[in-house]
Structure formats: structure tokens, C-alpha cells
N, C-alpha and C. Protein backbone atom coordinates (compact mmCIF):
# COMPACT_ATOMS: atom_id res chain seq x y z
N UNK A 1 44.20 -4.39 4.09
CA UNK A 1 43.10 -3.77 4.79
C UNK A 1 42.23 -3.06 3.76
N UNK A 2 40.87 -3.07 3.79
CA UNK A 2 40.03 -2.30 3.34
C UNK A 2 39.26 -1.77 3.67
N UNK A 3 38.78 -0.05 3.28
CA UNK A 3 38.02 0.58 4.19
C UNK A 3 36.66 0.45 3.06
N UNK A 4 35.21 0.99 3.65
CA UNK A 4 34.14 1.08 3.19
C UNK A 4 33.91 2.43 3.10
N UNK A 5 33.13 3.39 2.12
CA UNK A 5 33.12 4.29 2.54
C UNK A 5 31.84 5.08 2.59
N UNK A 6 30.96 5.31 3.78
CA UNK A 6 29.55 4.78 3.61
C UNK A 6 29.22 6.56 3.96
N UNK A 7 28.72 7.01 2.66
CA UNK A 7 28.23 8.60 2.90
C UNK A 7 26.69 8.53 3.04
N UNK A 8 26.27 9.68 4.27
CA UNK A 8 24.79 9.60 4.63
C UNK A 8 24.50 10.45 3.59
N UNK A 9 23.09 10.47 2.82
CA UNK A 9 22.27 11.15 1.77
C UNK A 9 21.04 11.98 2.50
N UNK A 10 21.15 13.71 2.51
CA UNK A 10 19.91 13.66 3.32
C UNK A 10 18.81 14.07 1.93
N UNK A 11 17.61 14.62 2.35
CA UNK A 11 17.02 14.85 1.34
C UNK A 11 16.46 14.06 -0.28
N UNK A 12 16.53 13.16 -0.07
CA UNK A 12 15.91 11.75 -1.03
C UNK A 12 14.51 12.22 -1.30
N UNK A 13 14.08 12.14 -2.14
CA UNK A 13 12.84 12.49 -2.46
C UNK A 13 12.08 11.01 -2.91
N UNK A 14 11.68 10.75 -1.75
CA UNK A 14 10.86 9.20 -2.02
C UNK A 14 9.34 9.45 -1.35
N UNK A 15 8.90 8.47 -2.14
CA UNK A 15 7.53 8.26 -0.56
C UNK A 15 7.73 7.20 -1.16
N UNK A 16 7.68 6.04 -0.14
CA UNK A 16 7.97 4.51 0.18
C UNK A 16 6.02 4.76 1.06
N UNK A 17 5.51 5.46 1.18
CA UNK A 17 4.60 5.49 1.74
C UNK A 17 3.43 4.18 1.03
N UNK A 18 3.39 3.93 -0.50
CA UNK A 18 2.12 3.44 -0.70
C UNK A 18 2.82 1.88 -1.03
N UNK A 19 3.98 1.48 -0.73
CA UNK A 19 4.77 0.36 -0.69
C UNK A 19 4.82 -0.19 0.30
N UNK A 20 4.00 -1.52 0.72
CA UNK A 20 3.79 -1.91 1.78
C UNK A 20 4.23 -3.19 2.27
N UNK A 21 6.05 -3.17 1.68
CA UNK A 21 6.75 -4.48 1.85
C UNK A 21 8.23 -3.99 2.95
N UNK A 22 7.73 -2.48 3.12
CA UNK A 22 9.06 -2.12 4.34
C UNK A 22 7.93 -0.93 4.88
N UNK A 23 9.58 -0.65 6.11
CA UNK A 23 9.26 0.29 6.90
C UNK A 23 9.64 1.82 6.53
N UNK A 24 9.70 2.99 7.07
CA UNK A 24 10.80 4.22 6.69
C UNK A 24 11.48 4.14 7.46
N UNK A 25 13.34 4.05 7.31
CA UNK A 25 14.41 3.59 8.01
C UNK A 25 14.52 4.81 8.73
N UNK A 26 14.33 5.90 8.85
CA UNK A 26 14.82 7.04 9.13
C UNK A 26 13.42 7.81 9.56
N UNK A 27 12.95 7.76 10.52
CA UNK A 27 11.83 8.10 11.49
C UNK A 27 11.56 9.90 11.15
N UNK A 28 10.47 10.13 10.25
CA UNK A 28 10.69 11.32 10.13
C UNK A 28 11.59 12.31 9.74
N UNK A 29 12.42 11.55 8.53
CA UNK A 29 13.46 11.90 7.53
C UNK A 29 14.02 11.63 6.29
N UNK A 30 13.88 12.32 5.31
CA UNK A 30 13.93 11.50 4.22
C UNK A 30 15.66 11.67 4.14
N UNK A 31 16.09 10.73 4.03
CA UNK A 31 17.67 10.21 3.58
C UNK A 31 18.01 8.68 4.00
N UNK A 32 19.27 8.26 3.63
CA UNK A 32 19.27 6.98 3.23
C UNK A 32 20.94 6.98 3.45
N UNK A 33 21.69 5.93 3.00
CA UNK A 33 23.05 5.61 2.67
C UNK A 33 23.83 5.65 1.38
N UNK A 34 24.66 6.07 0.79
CA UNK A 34 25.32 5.98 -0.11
C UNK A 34 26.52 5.80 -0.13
N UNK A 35 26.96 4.85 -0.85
CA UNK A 35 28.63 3.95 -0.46
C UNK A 35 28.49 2.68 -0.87
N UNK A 36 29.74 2.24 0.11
CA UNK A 36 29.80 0.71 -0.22
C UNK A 36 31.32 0.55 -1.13
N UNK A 37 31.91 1.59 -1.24
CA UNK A 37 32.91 1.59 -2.74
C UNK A 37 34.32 1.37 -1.59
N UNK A 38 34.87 -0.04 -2.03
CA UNK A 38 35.95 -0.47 -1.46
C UNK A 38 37.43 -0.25 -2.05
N UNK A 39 38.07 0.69 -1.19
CA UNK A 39 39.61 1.15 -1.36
C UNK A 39 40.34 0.11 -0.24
N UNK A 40 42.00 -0.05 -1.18
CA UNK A 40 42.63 -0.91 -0.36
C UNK A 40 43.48 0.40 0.08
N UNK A 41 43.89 0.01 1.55
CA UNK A 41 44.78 0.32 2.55
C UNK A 41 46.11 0.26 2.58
N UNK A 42 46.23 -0.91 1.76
CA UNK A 42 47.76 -1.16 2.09
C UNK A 42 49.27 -0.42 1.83
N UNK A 43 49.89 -0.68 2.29
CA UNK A 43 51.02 -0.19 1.98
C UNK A 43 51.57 -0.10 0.29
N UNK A 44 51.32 -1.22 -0.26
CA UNK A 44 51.49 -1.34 -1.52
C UNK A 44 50.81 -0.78 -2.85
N UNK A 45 49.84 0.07 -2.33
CA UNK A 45 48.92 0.60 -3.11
C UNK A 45 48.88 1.65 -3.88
N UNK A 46 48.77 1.75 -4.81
CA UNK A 46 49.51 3.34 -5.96
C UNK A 46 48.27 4.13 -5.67
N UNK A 47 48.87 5.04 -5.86
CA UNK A 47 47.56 6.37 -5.46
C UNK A 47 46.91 6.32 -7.04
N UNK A 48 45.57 6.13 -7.59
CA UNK A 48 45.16 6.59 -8.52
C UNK A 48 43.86 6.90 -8.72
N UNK A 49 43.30 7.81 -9.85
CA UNK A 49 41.94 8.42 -9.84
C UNK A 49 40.70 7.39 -10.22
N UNK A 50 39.79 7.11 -9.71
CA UNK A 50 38.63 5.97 -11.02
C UNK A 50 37.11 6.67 -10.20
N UNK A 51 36.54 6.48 -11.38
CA UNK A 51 34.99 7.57 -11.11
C UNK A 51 34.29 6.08 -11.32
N UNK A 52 32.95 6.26 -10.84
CA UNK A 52 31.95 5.65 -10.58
C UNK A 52 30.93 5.75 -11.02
N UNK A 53 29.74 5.52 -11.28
CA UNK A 53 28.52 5.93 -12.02
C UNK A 53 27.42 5.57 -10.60
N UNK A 54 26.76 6.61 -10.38
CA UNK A 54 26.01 6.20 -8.93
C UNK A 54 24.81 4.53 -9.42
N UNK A 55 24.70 4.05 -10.59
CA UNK A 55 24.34 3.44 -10.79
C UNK A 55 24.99 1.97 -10.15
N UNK A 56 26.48 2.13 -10.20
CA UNK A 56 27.11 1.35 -10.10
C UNK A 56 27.56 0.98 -8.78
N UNK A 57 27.00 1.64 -8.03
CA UNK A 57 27.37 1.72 -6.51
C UNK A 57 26.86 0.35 -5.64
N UNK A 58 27.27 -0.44 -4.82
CA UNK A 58 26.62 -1.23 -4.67
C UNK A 58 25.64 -0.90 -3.47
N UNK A 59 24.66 -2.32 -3.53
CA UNK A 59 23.76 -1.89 -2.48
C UNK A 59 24.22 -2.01 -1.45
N UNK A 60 23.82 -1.02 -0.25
CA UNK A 60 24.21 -1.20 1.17
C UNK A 60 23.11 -1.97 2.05
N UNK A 61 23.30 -2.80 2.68
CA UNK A 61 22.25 -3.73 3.63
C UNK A 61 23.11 -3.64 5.11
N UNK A 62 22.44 -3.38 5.76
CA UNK A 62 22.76 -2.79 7.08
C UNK A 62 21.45 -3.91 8.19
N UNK A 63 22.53 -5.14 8.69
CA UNK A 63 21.56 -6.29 9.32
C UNK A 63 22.06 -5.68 10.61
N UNK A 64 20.68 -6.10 11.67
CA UNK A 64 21.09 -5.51 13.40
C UNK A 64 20.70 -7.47 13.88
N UNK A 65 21.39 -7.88 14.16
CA UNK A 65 21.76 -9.03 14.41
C UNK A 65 22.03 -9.71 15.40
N UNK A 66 22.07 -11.05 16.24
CA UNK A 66 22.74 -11.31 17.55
C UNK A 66 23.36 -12.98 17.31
N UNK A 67 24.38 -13.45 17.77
CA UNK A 67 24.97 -14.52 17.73
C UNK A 67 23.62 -15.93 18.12
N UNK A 68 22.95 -15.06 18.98
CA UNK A 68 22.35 -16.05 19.87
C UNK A 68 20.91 -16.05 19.04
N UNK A 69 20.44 -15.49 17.83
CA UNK A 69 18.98 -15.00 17.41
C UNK A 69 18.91 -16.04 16.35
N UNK A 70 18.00 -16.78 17.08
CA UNK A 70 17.30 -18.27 15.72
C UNK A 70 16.80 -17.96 14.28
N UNK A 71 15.75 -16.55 14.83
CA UNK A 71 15.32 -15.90 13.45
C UNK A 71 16.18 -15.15 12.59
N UNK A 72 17.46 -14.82 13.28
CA UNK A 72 18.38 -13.57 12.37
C UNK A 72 18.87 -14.76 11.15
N UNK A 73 18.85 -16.16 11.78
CA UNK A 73 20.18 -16.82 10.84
C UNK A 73 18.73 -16.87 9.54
N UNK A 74 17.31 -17.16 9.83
CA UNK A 74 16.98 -17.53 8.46
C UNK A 74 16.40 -15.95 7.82
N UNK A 75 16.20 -15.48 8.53
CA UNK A 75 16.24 -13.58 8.06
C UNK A 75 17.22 -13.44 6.74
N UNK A 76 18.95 -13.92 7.50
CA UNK A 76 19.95 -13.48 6.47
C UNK A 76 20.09 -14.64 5.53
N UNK A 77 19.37 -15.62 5.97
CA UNK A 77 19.46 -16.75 4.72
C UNK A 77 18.48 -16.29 3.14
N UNK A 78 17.52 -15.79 3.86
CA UNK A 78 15.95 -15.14 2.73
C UNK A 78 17.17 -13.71 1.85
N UNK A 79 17.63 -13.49 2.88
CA UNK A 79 18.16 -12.00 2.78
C UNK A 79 19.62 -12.30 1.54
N UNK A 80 20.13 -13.14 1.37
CA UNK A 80 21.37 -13.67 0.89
C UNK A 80 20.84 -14.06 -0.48
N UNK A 81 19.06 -14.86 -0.38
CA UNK A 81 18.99 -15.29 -1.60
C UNK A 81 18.25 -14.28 -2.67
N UNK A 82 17.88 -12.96 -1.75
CA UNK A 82 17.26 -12.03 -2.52
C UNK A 82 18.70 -11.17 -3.18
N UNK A 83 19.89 -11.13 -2.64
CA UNK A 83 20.48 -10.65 -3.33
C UNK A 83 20.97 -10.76 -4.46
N UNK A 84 21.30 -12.58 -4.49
CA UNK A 84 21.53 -13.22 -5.81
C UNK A 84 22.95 -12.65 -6.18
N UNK A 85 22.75 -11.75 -8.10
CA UNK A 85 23.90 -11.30 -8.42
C UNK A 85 23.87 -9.97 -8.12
N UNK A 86 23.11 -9.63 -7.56
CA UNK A 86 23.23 -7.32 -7.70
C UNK A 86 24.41 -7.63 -6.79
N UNK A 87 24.99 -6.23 -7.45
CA UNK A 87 26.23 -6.14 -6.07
C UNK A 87 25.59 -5.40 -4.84
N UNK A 88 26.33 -5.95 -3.71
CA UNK A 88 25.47 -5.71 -2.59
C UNK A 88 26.79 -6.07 -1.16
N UNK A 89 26.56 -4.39 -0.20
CA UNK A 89 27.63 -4.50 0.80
C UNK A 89 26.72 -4.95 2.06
N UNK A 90 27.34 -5.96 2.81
CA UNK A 90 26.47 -6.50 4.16
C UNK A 90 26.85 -5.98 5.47
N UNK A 91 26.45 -4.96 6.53
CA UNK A 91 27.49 -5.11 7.31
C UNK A 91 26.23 -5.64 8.78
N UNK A 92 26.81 -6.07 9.33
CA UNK A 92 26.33 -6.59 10.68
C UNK A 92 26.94 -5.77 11.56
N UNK A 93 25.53 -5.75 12.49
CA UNK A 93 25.44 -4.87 13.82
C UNK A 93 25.09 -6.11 14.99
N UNK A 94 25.78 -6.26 16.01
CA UNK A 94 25.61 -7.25 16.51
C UNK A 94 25.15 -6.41 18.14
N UNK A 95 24.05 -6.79 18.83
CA UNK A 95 23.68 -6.83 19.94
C UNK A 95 24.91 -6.35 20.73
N UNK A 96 25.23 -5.65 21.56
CA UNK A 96 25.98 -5.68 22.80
C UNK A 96 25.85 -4.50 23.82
N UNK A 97 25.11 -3.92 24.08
CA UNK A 97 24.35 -3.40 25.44
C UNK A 97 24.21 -4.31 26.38
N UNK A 98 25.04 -4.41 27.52
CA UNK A 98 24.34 -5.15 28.73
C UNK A 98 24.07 -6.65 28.07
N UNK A 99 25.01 -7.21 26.85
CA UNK A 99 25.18 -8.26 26.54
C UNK A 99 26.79 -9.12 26.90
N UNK A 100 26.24 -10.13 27.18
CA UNK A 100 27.65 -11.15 26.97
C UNK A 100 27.11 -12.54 26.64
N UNK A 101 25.92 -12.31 25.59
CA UNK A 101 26.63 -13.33 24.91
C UNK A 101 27.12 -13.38 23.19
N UNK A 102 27.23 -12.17 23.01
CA UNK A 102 27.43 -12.03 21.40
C UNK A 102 28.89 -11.32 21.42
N UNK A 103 29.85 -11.92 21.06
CA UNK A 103 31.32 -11.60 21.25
C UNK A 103 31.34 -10.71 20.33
N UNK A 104 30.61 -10.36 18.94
CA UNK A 104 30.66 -9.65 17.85
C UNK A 104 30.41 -8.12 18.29
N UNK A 105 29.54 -7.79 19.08
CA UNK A 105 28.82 -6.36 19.45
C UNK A 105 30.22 -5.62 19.96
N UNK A 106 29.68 -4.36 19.41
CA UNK A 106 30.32 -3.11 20.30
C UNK A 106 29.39 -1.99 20.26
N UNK A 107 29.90 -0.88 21.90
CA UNK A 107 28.67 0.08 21.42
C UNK A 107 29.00 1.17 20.80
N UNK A 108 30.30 1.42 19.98
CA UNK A 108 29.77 2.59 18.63
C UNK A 108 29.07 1.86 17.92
N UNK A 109 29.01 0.25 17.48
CA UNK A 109 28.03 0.06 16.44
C UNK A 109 26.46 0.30 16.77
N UNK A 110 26.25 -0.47 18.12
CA UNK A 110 24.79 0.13 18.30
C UNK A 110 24.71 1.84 18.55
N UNK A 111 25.64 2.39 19.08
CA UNK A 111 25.04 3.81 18.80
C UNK A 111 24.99 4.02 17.61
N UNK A 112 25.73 3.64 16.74
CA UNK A 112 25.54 4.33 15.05
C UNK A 112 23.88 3.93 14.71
N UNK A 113 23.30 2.08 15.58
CA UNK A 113 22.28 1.81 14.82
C UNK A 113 21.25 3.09 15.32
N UNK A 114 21.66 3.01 16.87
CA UNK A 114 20.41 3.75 17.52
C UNK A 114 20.57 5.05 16.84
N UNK A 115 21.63 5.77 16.29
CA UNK A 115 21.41 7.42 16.25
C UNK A 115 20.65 7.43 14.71
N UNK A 116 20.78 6.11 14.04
CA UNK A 116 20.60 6.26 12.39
C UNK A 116 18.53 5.80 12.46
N UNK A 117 18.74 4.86 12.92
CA UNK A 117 17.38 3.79 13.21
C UNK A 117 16.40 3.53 14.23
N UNK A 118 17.25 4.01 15.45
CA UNK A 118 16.39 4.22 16.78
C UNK A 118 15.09 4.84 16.55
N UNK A 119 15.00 5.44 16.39
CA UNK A 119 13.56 6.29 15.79
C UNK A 119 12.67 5.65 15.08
N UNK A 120 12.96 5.22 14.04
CA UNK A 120 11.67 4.12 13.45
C UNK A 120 11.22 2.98 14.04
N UNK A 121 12.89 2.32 14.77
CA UNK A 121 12.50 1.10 15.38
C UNK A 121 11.38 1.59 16.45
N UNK A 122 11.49 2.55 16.85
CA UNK A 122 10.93 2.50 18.34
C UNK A 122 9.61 2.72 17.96
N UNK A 123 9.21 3.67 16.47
CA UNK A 123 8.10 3.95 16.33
C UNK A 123 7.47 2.59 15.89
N UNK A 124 7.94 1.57 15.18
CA UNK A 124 7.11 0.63 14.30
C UNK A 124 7.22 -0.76 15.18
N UNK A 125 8.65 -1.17 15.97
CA UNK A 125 8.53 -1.95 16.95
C UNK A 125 8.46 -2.15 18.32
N UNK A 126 8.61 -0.68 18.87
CA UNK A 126 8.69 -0.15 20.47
C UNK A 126 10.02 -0.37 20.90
N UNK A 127 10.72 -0.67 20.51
CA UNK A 127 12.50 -0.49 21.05
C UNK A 127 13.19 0.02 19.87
N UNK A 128 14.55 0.59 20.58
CA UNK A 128 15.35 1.05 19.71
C UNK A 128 16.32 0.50 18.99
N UNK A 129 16.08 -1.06 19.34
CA UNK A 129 17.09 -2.08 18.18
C UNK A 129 16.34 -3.34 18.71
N UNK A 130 16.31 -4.27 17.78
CA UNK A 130 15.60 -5.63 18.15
C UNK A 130 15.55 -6.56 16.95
N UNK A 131 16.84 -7.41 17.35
CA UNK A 131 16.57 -8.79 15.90
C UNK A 131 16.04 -9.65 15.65
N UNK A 132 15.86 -9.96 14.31
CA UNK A 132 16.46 -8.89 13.21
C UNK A 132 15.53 -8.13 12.68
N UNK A 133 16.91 -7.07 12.22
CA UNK A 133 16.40 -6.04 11.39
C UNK A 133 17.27 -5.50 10.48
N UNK A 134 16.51 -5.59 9.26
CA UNK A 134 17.71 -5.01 8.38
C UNK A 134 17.42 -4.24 7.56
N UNK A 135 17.92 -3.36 6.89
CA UNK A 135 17.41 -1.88 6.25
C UNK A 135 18.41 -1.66 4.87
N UNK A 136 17.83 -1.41 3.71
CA UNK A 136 18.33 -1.45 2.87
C UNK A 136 18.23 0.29 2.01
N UNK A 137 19.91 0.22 1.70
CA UNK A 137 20.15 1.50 1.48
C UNK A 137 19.87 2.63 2.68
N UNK A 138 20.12 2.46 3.78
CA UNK A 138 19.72 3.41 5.14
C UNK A 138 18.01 3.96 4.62
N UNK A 139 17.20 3.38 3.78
CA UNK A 139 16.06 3.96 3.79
C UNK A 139 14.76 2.85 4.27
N UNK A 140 15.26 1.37 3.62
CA UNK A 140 14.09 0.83 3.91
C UNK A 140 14.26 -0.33 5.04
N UNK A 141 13.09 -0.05 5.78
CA UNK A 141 13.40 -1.26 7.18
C UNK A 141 12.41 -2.34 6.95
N UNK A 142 13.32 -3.27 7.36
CA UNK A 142 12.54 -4.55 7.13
C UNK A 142 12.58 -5.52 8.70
N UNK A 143 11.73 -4.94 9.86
CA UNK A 143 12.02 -5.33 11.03
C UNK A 143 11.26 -6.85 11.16
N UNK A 144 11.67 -7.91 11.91
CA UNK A 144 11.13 -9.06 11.80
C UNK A 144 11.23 -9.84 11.18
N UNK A 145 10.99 -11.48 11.35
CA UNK A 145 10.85 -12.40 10.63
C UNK A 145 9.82 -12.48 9.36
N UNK A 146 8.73 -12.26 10.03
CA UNK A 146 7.67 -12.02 9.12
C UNK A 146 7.67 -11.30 8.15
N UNK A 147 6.93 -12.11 6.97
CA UNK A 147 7.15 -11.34 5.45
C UNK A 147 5.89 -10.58 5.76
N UNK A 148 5.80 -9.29 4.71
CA UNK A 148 4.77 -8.27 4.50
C UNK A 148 4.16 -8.84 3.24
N UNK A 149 4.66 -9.55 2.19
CA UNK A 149 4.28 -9.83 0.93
C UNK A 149 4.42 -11.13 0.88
N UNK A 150 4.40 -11.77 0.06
CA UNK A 150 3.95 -13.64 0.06
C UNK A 150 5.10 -14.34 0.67
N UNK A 151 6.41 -13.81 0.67
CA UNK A 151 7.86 -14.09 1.52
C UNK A 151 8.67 -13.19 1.70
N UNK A 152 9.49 -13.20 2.78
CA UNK A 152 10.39 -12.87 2.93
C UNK A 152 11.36 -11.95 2.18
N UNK A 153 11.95 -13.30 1.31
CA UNK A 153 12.41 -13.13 0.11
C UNK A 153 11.88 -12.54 -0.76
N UNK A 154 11.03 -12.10 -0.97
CA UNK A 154 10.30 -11.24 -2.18
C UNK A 154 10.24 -9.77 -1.49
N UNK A 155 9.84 -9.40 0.09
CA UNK A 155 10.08 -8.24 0.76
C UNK A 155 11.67 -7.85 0.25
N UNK A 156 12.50 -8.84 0.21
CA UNK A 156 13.58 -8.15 0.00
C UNK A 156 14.00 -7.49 -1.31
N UNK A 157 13.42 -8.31 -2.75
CA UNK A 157 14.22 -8.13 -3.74
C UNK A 157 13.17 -7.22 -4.28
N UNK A 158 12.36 -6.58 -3.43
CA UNK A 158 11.20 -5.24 -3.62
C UNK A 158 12.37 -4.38 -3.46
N UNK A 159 12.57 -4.48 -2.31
CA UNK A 159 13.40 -3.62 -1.69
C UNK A 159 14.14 -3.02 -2.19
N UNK A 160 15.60 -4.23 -2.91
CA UNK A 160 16.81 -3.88 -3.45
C UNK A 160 16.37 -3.51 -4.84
N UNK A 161 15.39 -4.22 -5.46
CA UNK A 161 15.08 -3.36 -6.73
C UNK A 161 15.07 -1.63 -6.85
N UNK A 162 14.50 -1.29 -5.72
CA UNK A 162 14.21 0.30 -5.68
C UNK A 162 15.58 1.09 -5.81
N UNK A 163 16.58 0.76 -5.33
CA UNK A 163 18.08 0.95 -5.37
C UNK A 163 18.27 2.50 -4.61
N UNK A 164 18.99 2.77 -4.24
CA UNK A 164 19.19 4.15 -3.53
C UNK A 164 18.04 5.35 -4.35
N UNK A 165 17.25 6.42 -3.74
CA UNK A 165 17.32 7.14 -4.39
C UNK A 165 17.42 8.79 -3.83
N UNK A 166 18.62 8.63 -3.94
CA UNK A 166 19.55 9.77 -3.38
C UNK A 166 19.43 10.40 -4.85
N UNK A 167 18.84 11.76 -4.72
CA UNK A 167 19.06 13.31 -5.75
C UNK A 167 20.60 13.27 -6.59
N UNK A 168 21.25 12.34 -6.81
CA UNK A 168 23.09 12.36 -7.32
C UNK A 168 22.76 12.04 -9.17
């Protein structure tokens, strides 16, 4: 078993404001995600110390997703090839409010999306979750199919270039 261990950052000192290849993930807040650093669980596992360099942290990508969404599959296809080699953690949020057809959903995950993202979504797309959407480092949203810049793929590896910037 392995856990993730995904700490919220408040206070980031960004303006993403004159960057016009995302959204602000966090509706009237500057903070973001920090984590991604995978410990094993198991029984067999020796307790020991190892430090990190926040450089080294990988990126967090946080997709809101549905089994049944035509655009999510080439979203995470653009989204897969912008990552390339950076290290980079994926987690999927799958639809399930008043859903049956996405076996993946549960609703702590959409409450986590709505309590983290609800707010921007609603400000930049009028609902409080709607796929896809995916947000990189809990700061930048990238709602929709549609690219902001010549593709997709290039919205993204804007994105992940910027890398967390949490005050650490």
C-alpha cells in the first residue's frame, strides 16, 4: 500500500494574472498543493529518515473527470504528453453526484473538488465541477477542451513549467 501525502500551501505569492494559458484554481486565494511524496505502508517497511529538496517534489495534477466524457480521454491524452519526463502525481476525480454511470466517483472526492475548486469553477465556468478539468499544483485551472494558446498541450507544459510556488 501507498499513501500520497498532499499538504495545502496557503499564501503563495503569485499573480498568474498576466498569464493567459490558465485559470486561478483557488477563487479568491492565493495557495496551491504541495506533495505528491510516496511512503510505503506495508508491513515490511523499516522506519527511516530521507529529506527532500522542495525542488524535487513532484508535480501534482489534480484531473475532475467522468468514465462517460469523450473530451476528458483527449484532455488527459494532451495532458500525459505535456508531462513527458518531469515527475508528476495524477489523481482523478471522477463525477458521482446523482451519477450512475461512472463506477469510479465518490462524494468525499467531489467534496474535496468542490471545497478546493468550486469557487473558480463556478466563477470562470458557472458550475461547481464540469469535465474536464484539471489544475496543476492546486493553483492553475485549466477548465475545458479548448486550448488558450496554440494547443492544448502547450497550455499544459506552461503550466507545469511554473512548478509550485509555495514561500518553502
Amino acid at each position: 500500500m501507498i499513501a500520497f501525502i498532499l499538504t495545502p500551501v496557503v499564501s503563495i505569492a503569485t499573480d498568474s494574472s498576466s498569464i493567459e494559458t490558465w485559470e486561478n484554481a483557488r477563487y479568491k486565494q492565493n495557495s496551491g498543493t504541495l506533495g505528491g511524496i510516496s511512503i510505503s505502508l506495508s508491513n515490511d517497511s523499516s522506519v527511516h529518515d530521507s529529506m527532500m529538496n522542495i525542488e524535487d517534489f513532484p508535480t501534482i495534477i489534480e484531473t475532475y473527470t467522468a468514465t462517460w466524457c469523450e473530451n476528458c480521454v483527449m484532455v488527459e491524452q494532451k495532458r500525459n504528453e505535456a508531462i513527458d519526463n518531469n515527475s508528476a502525481t495524477v489523481i482523478h476525480y471522477h463525477r458521482h453526484y446523482y451519477e450512475t454511470q461512472d463506477p469510479f466517483g465518490d462524494n468525499s472526492t467531489e467534496n474535496r473538488w468542490e471545497l478546493n475548486y468550486g469557487a473558480s469553477s463556478i466563477n470562470y465556468l458557472g458550475a461547481s465541477r464540469l469535465a474536464p478539468t484539471t489544475v496543476i499544483d492546486g493553483e492553475r485551472m485549466h477548465p475545458g477542451h479548448r486550448p488558450k494558446s496554440s494547443t492544448l498541450e502547450n497550455d499544459f507544459i506552461t503550466s507545469i513549467s511554473v512548478g509550485s510556488t509555495a514561500p518553502l
